[in-house]
Structure formats: structure tokens, C-alpha cells
Protein backbone atom coordinates (compact mmCIF):
# COMPACT_ATOMS: atom_id res chain seq x y z
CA UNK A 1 5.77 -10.50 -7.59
CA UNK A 2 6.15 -9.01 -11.12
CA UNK A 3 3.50 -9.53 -13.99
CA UNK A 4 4.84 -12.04 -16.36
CA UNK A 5 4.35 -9.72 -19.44
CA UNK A 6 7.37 -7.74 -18.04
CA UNK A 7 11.07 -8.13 -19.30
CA UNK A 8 14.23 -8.37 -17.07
CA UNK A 9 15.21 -4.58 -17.80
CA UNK A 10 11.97 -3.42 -16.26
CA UNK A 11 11.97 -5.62 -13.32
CA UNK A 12 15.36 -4.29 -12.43
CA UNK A 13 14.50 -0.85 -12.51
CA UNK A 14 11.63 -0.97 -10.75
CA UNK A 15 13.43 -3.07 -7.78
CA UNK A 16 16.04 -0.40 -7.65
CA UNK A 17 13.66 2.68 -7.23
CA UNK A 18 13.35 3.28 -2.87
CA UNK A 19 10.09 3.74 -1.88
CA UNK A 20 11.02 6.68 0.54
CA UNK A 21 11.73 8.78 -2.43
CA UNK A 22 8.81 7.86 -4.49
CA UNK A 23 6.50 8.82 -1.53
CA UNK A 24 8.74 11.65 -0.88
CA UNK A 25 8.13 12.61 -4.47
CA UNK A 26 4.11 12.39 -4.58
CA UNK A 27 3.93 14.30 -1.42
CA UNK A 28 5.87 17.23 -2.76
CA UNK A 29 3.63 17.04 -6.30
CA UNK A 30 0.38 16.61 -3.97
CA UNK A 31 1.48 20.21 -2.15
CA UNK A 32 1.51 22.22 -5.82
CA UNK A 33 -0.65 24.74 -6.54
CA UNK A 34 -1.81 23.56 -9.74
CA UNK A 35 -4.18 25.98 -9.85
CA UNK A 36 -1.44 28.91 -10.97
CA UNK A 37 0.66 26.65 -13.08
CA UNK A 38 0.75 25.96 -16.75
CA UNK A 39 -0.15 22.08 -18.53
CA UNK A 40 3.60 22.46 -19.22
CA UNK A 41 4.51 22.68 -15.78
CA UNK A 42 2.53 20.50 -14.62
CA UNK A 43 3.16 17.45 -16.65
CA UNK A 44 7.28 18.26 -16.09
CA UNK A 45 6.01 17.95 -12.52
CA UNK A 46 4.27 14.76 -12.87
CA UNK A 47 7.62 13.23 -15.38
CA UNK A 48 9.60 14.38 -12.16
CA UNK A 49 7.90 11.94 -10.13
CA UNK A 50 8.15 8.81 -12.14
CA UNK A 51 11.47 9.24 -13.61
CA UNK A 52 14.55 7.33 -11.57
CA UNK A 53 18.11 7.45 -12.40
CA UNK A 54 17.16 9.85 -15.77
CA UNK A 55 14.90 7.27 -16.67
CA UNK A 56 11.36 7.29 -17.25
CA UNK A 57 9.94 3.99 -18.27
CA UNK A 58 5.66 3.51 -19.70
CA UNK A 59 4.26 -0.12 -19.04
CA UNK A 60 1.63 -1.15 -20.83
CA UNK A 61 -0.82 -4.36 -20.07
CA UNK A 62 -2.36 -5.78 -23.25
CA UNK A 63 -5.67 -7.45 -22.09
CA UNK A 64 -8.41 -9.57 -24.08
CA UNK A 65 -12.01 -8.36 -23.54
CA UNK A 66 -15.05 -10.59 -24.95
CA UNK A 67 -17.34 -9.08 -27.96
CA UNK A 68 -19.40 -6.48 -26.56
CA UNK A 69 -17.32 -5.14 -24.07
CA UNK A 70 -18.31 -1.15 -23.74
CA UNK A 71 -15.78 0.98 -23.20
CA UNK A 72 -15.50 4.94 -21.95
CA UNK A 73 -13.51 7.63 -22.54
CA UNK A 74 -13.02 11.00 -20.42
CA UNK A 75 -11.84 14.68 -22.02
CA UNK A 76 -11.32 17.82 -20.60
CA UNK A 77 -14.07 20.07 -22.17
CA UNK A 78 -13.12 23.62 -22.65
CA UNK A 79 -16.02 25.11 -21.03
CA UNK A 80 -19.19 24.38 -19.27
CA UNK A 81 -21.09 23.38 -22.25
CA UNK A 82 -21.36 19.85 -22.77
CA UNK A 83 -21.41 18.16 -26.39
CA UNK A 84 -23.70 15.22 -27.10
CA UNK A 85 -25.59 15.79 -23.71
CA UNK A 86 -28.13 13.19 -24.69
């Protein structure tokens, strides 16, 4: 069921989180106002959601992509003006 890349430690913390309270969790985030709150807020909001038992855990998935694979990257920009339009 798990990737193979991922240890014992991981596996076990990821089996104990409930389901119920990680959908609770993203419904209460989805019904903020971001609008009227701060980056700082908001990213404590979104570390409330994925962290179980005081834990917060990052998995990463190394990959291999042949020669010549493009990639893309997304920023916020500060205003309306775009950079580099062309």
C-alpha cells in the first residue's frame, strides 16, 4: 500500500492518523477567510492540518527524469505586472 522509498517510522504514523479527523481538519481550513488573515496565519493553519500527535512529518519522492525534461515553476508576483512577459 505504501511506496517502497518509505521507512517503518513513516508508515506507522501515517497508519495511526484517522481519517475522520483529517477530513474534519480540511473542512474547518476550507471554511477560513483567508482573505483577512496574515501568511503567518495562514501557514500555522495549514501546519495544523497535517500535524498528528505534535508531529509534522515532509515526504519527499526522488524521481529520475530523461535529458530534456522541461520543468516549471509558479511565484506569487507582487502586483499585476508581469516580468519576462515574452
Amino acid at each position: 500500500m505504501f511506496p517502497e522509498h518509505m521507512n517503518k517510522v513513516h508508515i506507522e504514523f501515517l497508519e495511526k492518523i484517522d481519517p475522520r479527523e483529517l477530513l474534519q481538519k480540511i473542512r474547518r481550513f476550507r471554511n477560513l477567510n483567508l482573505s483577512v488573515m496574515t501568511k503567518e496565519a495562514i501557514y500555522n493553519e495549514i501546519f495544523h492540518v497535517l500535524t498528528f500527535e505534535g508531529k509534522f512529518y515532509y515526504f519527499t519522492s526522488l524521481k529520475n527524469y530523461p535529458k530534456g525534461t522541461k520543468f516549471f515553476r509558479t511565484r506569487i508576483l507582487d502586483g499585476a505586472i508581469i516580468p519576462n512577459n515574452n
